[in-house]
Protein backbone atom coordinates (compact mmCIF):
# COMPACT_ATOMS: atom_id res chain seq x y z
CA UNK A 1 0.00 0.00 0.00
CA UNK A 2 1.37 3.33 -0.99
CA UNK A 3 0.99 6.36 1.48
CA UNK A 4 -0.13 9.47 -0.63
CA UNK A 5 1.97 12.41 0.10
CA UNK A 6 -0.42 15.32 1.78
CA UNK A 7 0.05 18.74 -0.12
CA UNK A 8 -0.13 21.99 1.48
CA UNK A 9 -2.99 23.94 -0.07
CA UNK A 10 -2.49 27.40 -0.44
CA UNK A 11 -4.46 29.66 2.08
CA UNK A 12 -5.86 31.65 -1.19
CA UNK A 13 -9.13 32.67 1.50
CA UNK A 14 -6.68 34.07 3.96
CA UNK A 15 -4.86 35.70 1.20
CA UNK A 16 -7.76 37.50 -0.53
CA UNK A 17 -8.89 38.60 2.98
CA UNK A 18 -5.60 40.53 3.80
CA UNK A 19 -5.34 41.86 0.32
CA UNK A 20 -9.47 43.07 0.19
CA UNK A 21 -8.82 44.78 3.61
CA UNK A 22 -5.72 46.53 3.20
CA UNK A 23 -7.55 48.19 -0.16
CA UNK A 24 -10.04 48.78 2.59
CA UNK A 25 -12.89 47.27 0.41
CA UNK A 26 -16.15 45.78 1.76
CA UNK A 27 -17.05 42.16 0.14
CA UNK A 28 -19.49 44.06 -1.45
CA UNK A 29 -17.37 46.70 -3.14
CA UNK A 30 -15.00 43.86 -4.27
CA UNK A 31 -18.12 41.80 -5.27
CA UNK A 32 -19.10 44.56 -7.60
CA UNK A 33 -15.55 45.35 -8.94
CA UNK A 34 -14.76 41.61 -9.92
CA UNK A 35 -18.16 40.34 -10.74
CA UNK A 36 -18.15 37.61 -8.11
CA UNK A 37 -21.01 37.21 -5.78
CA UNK A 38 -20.83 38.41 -2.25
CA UNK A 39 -21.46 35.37 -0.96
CA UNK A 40 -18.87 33.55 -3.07
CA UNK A 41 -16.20 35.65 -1.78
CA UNK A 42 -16.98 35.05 1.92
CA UNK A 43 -17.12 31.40 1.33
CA UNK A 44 -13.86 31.27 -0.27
CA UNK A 45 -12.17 34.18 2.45
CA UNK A 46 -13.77 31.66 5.13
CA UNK A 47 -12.20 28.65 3.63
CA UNK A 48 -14.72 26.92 2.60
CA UNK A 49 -14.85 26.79 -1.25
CA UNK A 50 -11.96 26.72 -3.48
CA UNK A 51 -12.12 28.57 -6.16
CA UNK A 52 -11.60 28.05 -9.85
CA UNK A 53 -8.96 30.00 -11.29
CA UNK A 54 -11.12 31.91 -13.39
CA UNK A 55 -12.92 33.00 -10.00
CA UNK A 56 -9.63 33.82 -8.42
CA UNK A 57 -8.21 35.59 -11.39
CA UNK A 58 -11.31 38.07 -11.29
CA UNK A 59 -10.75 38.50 -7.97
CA UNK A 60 -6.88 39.16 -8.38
CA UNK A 61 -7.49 41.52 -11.64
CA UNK A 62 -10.32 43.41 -9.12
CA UNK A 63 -7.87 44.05 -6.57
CA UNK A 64 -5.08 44.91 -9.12
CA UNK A 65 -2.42 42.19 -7.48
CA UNK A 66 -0.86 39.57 -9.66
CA UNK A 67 -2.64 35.50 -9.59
CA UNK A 68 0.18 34.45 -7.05
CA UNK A 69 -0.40 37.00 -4.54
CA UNK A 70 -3.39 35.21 -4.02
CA UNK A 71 -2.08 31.75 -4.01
CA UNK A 72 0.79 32.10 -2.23
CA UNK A 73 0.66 35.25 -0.06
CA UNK A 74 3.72 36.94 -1.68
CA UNK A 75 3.83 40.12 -3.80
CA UNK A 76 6.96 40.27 -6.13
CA UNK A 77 8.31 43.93 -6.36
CA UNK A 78 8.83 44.45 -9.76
CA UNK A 79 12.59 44.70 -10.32
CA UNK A 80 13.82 47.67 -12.05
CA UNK A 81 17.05 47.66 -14.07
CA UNK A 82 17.60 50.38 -16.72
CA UNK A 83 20.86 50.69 -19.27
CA UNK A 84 21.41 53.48 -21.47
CA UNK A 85 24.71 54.00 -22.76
CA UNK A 86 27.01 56.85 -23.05
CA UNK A 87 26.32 57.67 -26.41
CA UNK A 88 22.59 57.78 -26.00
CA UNK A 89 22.24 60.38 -22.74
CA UNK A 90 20.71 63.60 -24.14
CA UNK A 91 22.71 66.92 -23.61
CA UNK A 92 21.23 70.60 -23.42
CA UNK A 93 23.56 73.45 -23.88
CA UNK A 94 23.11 76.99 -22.54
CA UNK A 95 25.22 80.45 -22.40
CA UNK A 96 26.30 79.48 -26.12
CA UNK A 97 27.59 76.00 -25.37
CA UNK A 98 29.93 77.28 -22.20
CA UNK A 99 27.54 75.20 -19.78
CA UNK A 100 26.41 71.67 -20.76
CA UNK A 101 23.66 69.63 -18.46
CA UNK A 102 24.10 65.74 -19.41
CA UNK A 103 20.68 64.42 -18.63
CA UNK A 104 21.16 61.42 -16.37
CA UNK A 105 17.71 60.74 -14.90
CA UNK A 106 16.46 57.27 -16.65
CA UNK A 107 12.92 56.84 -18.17
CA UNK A 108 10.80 55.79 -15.31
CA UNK A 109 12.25 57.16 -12.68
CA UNK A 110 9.58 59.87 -11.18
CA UNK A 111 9.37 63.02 -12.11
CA UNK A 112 10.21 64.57 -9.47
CA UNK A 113 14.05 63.23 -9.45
CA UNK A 114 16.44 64.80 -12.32
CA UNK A 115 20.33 64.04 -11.98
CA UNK A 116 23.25 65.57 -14.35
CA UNK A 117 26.19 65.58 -15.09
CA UNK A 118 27.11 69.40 -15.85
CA UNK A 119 30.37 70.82 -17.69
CA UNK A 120 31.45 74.36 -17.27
CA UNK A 121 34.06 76.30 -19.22
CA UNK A 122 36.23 78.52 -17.48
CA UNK A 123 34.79 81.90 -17.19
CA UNK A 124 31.14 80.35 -17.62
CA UNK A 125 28.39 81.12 -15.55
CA UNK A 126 24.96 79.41 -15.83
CA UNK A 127 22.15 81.42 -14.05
CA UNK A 128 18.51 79.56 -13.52
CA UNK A 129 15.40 81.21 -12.26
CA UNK A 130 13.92 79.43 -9.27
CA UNK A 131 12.29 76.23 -9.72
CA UNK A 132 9.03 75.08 -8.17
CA UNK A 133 8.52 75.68 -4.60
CA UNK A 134 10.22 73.24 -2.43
CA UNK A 135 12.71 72.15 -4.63
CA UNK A 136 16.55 71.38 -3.49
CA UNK A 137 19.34 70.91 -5.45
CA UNK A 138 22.23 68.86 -4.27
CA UNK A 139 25.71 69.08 -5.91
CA UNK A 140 29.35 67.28 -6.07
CA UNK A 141 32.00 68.62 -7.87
CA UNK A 142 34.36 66.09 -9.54
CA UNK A 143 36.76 68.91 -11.21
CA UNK A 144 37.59 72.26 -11.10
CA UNK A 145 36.66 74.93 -9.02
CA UNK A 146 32.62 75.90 -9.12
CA UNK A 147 31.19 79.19 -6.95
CA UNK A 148 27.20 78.00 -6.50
CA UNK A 149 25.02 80.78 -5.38
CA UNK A 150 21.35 80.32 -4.04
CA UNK A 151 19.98 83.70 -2.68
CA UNK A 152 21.79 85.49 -0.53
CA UNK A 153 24.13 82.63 -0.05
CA UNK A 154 27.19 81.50 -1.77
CA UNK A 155 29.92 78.62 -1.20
CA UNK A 156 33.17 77.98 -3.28
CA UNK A 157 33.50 74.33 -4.22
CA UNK A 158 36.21 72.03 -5.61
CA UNK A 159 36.77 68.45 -6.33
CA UNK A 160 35.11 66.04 -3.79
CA UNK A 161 33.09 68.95 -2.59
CA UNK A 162 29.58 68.28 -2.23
CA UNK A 163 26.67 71.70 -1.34
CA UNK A 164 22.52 71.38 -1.01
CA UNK A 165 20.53 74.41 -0.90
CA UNK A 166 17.18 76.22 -2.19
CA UNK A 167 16.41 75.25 -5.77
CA UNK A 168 13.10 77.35 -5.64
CA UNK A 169 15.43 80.64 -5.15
CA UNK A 170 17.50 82.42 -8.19
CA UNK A 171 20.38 80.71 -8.38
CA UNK A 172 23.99 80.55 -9.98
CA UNK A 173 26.63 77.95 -10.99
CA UNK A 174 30.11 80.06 -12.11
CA UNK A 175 33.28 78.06 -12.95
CA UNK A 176 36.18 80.20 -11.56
CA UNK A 177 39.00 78.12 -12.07
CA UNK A 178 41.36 77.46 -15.24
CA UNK A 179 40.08 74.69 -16.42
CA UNK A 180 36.60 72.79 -17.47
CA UNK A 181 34.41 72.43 -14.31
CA UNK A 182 32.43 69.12 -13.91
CA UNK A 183 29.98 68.51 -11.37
CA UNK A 184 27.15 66.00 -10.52
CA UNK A 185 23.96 67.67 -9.64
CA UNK A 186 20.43 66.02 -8.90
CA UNK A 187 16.89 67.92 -8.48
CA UNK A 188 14.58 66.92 -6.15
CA UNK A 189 10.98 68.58 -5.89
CA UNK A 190 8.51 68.27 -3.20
CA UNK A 191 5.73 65.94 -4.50
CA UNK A 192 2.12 68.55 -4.84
């Protein structure tokens, strides 16, 4: 006689439970958004039905979670890995190509993040009106010598320096050394 191996069955009623209340949904609101009868979903949140997987791929689609969250409890972040080479980073150049801003900031990444990579000739200054309220600016200089103004204040930087201040004041980036400044610089707004 052969003993047949018990399997562990997912808790899939447990599962929709914790992910219907943390959306804060009634069964009826999740009854209505996934076409499943009320009293369908309390049977199978209780335990005592299991569902098809047509039923519990309504249910996952209604509560915007992926099939397995359901099955198996766990919700896989989506990983996020983004290339672009060298050659394809866009450039903008102001005060007649003294001042370059090498747009670092990656498709996807939210709006509200910009990074750069900036080159300054001698002599150059870049001036920029202030930016949304809220904003800050954070930057490290990797070469040359770079006076940043923000308002009334003002800081001298050189390599390995790093300054944040007010990006929603008028505000200045002036290479006063000999040679090309280069600096890293990110924008960060306040989310409205």
């Amino acid at each position: 006689m052969t003993k047949t191996a018990e399997l562990d069955i997912p808790p899939v009623g447990k599962n929709l439970k914790k992910e219907r209340l943390a959306r804060h949904l009634s069964l009826g609101a999740l009854s209505e958004a996934s076409g499943i009868s009320k009293a369908m979903l309390s049977q199978i949140e209780s335990g005592r039905v299991n569902p098809t997987l047509v039923t519990l791929w309504k249910a996952a689609h209604a509560l915007g979670v992926e099939l397995a969250v359901l099955i198996d409890g766990k919700n896989k972040k989506p990983e996020h890995f983004t290339f672009i080479p060298g050659s394809r980073l866009m450039s903008i150049a102001y005060d007649e190509g003294k001042v370059i801003f090498k747009i670092l900031t990656a498709p996807g990444i939210p709006d509200r993040l910009e990074m750069y990579h900036v080159s300054i000739l001698p002599g150059a200054r870049h001036h920029s009106e202030p930016h949304p309220s809220g904003c800050e600016e954070y930057v490290l200089v990797t070469r040359g010598q770079v006076r940043v103004t923000s308002g009334d204040n003002t800081a001298e930087l050189g390599p390995g320096d790093f300054l944040a201040y007010q990006g929603d004041l008028p505000h200045s980036l002036e290479n006063i050394g000999p040679e090309t400044a280069e600096l890293h610089m990110t924008d960060l707004a306040t989310e409205a």
